[in-house]
Protein backbone atom coordinates (compact mmCIF):
# COMPACT_ATOMS: atom_id res chain seq x y z
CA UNK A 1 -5.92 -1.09 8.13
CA UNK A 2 -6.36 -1.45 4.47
CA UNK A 3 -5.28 -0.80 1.20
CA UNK A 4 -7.16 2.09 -0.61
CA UNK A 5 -7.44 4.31 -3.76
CA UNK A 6 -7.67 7.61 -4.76
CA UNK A 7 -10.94 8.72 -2.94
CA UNK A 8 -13.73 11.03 -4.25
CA UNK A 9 -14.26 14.40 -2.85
CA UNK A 10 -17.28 14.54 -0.02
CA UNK A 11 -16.85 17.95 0.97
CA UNK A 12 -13.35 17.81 1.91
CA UNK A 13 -10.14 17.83 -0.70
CA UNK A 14 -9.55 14.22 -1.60
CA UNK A 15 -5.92 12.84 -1.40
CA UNK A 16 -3.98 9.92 -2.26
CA UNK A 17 -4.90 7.68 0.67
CA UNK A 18 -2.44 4.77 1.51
CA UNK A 19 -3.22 3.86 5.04
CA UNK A 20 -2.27 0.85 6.24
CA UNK A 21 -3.84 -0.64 7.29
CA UNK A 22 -3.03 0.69 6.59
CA UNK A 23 -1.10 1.96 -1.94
CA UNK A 24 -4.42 2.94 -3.08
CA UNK A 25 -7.32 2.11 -5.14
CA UNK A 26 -10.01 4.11 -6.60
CA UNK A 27 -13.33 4.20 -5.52
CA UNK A 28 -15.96 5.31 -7.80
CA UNK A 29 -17.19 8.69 -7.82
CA UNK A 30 -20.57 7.71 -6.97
CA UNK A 31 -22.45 9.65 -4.35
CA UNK A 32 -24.39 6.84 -2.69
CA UNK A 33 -26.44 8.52 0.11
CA UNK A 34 -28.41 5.56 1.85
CA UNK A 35 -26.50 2.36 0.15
CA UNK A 36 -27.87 -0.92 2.02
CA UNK A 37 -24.77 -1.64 4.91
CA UNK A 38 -25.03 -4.80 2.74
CA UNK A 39 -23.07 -2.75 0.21
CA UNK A 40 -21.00 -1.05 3.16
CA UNK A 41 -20.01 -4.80 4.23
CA UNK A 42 -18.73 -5.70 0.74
CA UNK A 43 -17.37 -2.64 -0.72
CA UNK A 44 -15.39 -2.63 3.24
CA UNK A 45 -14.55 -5.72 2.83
CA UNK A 46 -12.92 -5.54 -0.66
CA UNK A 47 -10.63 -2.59 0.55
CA UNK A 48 -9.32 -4.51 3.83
CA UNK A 49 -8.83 -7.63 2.13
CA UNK A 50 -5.91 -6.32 0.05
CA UNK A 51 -2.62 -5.97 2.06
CA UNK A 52 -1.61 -2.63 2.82
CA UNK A 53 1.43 -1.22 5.32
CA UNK A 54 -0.33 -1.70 8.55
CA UNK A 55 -0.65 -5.63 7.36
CA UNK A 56 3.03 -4.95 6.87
CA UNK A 57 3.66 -3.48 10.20
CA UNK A 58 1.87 -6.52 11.66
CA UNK A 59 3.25 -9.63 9.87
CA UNK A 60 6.88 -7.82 10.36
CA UNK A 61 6.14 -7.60 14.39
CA UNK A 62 4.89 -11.35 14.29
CA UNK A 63 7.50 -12.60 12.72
CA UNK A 64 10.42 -10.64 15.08
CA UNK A 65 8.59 -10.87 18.44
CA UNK A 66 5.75 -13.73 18.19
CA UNK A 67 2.42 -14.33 17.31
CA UNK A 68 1.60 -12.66 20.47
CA UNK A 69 2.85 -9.37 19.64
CA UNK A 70 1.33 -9.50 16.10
CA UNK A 71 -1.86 -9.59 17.70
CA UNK A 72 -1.02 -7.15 20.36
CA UNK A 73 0.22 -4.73 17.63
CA UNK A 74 -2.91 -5.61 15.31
CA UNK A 75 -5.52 -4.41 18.54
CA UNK A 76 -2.79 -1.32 18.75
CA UNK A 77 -3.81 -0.55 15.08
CA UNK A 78 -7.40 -0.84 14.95
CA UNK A 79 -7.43 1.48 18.28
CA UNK A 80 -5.66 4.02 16.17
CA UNK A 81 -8.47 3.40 13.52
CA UNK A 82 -10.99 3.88 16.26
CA UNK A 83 -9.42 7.28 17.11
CA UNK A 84 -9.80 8.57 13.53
CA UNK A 85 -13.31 7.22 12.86
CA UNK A 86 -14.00 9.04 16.54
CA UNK A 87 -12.30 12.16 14.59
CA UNK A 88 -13.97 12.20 11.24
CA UNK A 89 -16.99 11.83 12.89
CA UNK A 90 -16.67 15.14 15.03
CA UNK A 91 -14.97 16.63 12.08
CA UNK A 92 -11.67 17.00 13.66
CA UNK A 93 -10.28 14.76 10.55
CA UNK A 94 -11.64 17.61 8.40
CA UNK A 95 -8.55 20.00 9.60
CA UNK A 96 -5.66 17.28 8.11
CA UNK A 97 -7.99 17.63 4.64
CA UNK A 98 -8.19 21.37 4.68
CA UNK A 99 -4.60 22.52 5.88
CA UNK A 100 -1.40 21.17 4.18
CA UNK A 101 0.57 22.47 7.45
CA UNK A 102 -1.62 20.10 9.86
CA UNK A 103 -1.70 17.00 7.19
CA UNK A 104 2.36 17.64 7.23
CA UNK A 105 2.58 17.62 10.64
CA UNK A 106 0.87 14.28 11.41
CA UNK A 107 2.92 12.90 7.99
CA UNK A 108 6.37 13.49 9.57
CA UNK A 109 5.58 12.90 13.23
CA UNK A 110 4.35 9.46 11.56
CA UNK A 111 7.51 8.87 9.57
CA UNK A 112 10.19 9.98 12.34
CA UNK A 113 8.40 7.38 14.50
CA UNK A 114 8.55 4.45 11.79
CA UNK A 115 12.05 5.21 11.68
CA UNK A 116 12.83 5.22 15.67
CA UNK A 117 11.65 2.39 15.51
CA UNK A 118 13.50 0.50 12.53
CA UNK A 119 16.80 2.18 13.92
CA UNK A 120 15.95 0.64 17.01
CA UNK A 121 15.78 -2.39 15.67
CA UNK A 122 19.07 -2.39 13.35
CA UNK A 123 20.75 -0.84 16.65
CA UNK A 124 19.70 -3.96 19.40
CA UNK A 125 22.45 -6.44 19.99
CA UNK A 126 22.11 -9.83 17.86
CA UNK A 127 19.50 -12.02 19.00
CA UNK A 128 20.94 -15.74 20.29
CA UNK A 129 20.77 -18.60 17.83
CA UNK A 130 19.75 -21.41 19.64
CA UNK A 131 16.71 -23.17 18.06
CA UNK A 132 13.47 -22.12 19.45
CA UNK A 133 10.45 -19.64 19.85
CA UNK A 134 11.22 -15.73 19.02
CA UNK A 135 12.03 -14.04 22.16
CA UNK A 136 9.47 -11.05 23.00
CA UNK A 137 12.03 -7.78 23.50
CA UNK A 138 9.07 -5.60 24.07
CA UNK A 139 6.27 -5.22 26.36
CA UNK A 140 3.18 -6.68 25.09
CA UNK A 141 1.85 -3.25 27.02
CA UNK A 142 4.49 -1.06 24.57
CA UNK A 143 3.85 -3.11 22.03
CA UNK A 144 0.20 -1.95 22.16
CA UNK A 145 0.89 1.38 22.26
CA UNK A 146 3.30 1.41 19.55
CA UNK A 147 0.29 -0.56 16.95
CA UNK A 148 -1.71 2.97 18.54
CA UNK A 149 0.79 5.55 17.51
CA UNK A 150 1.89 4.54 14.21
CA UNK A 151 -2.24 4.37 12.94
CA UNK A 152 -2.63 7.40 14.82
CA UNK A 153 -0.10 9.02 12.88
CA UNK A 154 -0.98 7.88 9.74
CA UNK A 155 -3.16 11.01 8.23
CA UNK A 156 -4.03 8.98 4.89
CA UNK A 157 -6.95 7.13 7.05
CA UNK A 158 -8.00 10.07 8.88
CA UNK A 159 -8.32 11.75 5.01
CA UNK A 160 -9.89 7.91 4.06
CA UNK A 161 -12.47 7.98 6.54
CA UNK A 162 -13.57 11.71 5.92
CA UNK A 163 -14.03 10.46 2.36
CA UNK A 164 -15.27 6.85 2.43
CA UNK A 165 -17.77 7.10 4.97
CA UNK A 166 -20.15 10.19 3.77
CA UNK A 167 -21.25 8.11 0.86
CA UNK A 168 -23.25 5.66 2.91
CA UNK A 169 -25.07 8.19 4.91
CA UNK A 170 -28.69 8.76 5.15
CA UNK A 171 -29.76 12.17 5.74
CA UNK A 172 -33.46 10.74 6.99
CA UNK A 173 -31.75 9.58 9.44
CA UNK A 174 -30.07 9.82 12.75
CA UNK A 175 -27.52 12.71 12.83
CA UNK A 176 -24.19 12.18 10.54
CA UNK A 177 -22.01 12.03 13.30
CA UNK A 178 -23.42 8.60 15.13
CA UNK A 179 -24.20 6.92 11.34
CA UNK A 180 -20.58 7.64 10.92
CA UNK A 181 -19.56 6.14 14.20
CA UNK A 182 -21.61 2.86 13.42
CA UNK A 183 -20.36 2.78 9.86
CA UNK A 184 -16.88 3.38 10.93
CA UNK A 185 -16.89 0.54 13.56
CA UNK A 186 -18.49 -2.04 10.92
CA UNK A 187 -14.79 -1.54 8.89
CA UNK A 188 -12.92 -1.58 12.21
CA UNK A 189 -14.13 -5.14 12.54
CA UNK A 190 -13.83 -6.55 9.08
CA UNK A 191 -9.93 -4.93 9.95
CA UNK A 192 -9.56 -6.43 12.71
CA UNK A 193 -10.35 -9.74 11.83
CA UNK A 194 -8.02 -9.50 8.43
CA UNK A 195 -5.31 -7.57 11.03
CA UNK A 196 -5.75 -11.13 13.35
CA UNK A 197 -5.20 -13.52 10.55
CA UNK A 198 -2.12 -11.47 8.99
CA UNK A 199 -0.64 -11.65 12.85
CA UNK A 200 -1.37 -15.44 13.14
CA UNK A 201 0.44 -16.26 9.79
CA UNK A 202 3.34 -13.97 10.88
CA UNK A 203 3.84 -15.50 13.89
CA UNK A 204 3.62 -19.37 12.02
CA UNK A 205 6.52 -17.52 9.85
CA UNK A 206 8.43 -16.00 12.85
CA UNK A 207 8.56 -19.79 14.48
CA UNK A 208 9.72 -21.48 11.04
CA UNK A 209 12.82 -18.78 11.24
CA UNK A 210 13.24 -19.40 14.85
CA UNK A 211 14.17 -22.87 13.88
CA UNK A 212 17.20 -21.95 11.76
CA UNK A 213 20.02 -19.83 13.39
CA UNK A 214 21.38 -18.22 9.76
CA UNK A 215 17.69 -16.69 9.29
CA UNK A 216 17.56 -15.59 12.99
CA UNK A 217 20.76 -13.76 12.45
CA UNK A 218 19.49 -12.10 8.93
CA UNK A 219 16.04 -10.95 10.70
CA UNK A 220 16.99 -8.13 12.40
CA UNK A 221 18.26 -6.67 9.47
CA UNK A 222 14.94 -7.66 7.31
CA UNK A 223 13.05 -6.11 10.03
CA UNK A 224 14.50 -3.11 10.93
CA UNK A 225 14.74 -2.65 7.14
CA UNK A 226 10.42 -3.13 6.84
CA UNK A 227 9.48 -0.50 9.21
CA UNK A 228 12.46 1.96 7.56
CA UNK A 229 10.78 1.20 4.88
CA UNK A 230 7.18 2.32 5.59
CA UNK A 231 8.91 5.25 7.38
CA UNK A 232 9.96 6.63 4.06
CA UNK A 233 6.72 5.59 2.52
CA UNK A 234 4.67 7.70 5.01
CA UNK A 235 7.45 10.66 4.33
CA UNK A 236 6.65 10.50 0.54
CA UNK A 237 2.42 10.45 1.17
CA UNK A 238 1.39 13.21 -1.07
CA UNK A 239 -1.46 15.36 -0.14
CA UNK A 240 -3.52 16.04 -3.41
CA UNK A 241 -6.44 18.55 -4.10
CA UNK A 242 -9.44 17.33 -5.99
C-alpha cells in the first residue's frame, strides 16, 4: 500500500516495515495520543504517496494484462489492507510482532507465492505480436484474489498498522479497537486512490508496448522478472526488536 520506515514501538516490537503497498521510512518517535485526523490525513498521505512494492505489483499487472487488471489487482490489495487493519484492531496483528515463528511463517508463505507467480509468468507460452491491446490471461475474478493474497501475506503492514495507528488514538474516547478501524480505513482510501492512479498509468504503459511487437516479446521476461523480484524482497524482510 505504501512505502514506510522504521516504526516506533507502541507496545509491540517494532520492525523494519516495507509493505507495499506495499522500503521504509522513519516515523518519529512521537507518542501523539489524540493528533487532529487532519494530521492523520497528511502524515497518511505522505507515506502512500511514495511508491512502494504493492505500487510495483500493480503497475507490473497493468502493464502485462491491462488497465483493467491493474485496477482489479489494486481493489485485491487494499482488501488485503482491510484484512490487517480488521487484525490489528482485534489484536490478532499483535501475534506476527511478538513471535518470530508466526512473522516467518506469513514472510515465506508471502514470498513462495510472489514467486509462483513470476515462474508462472516466465513459464506461459510467448504472447502473439500483432499490434494491439494486451490480452487479459487471467480472470479479472483471480486476478482479484491474487491483489488479496499477496497483501495478505505481506506481515510488514500487519507489523505497520500495529505501530502506526496507536499514535492517533484518543483514550477519551470510543474503545481502541473501532478508532483503529476508522483510522485504518481513512489510509485504505488515500491507498486506494494512489493504488488507482499507479494502475491507470500502467495500463497507458502496457498499451504503448502493445503497439510494438519487440517489447511485447521482452515483457514477459520483465514481468515475470518484477514479481521474482519482490518475491525475494519479501524473503529478505527482517524482523527487528526495538
Amino acid at each position: 500500500m505504501m512505502n514506510l520506515r522504521r516504526l516506533p514501538p507502541a507496545g509491540v516490537e517494532s520492525a523494519d516495515v516495507c509493505p507495499g503497498q506495499h522500503g521504509i521510512a522513519r516515523l518519529p518517535s512521537t507518542h501523539a495520543h489524540g493528533l487532529h485526523p487532519a494530521r492523520l490525513r497528511a502524515r497518511g498521505a505522505g507515506l502512500t504517496a511514495a511508491p512502494g512494492p504493492n505500487h510495483l505489483y500493480i503497475v507490473t499487472r497493468s502493464v502485462s494484462e491491462g488497465r483493467r487488471a491493474g485496477v482489479v489487482s489494486a481493489l485485491g490489495v487494499e482488501t488485503g489492507t482491510l484484512v490487517h487493519i480488521v487484525a490489528a484492531a482485534f489484536g490478532l496483528s499483535a501475534l506476527i510482532a511478538s513471535s518470530a515463528a508466526a512473522f516467518n511463517v506469513v514472510k515465506y508463505l508471502g514470498a513462495g507465492y510472489l514467486v509462483y507467480l513470476g515462474l508462472r509468468t516466465l513459464l506461459r507460452s510467448a504472447p502473439a505480436t500483432t499490434p494491439g491491446p494486451v490480452p487479459v490471461r487471467t480472470s479479472l475474478r483471480r486476478t482479484y484474489a491474487e491483489g488479496v493474497v499477496v497483501n495478505v501475506l505481506n506481515p510488514k503492514v500487519a507489523l505497520f498498522f500495529l505501530a502506526f495507528l496507536p499514535q492517533f488514538l484518543d483514550p477519551a474516547r470510543d474503545s481502541a479497537a473501532v478508532q483503529m478501524l476508522v483510522l485504518g480505513m481513512l489510509l485504505l482510501c488515500l491507498g486506494l486512490v494512489l493504488d488507482m492512479g499507479y494502475a491507470v498509468a500502467g495500463g497507458s504503459l502496457g498499451s504503448w508496448i502493445a503497439r510494438r511487437p519487440r517489447a511485447i516479446r521482452r515483457q514477459r521476461y520483465v514481468t515475470g522478472g518484477v514479481y521474482l523480484i519482490l518475491g525475494v524482497g519479501a524473503r529478505c524482510a527482517r524482523r527487528t526488536t526495538a
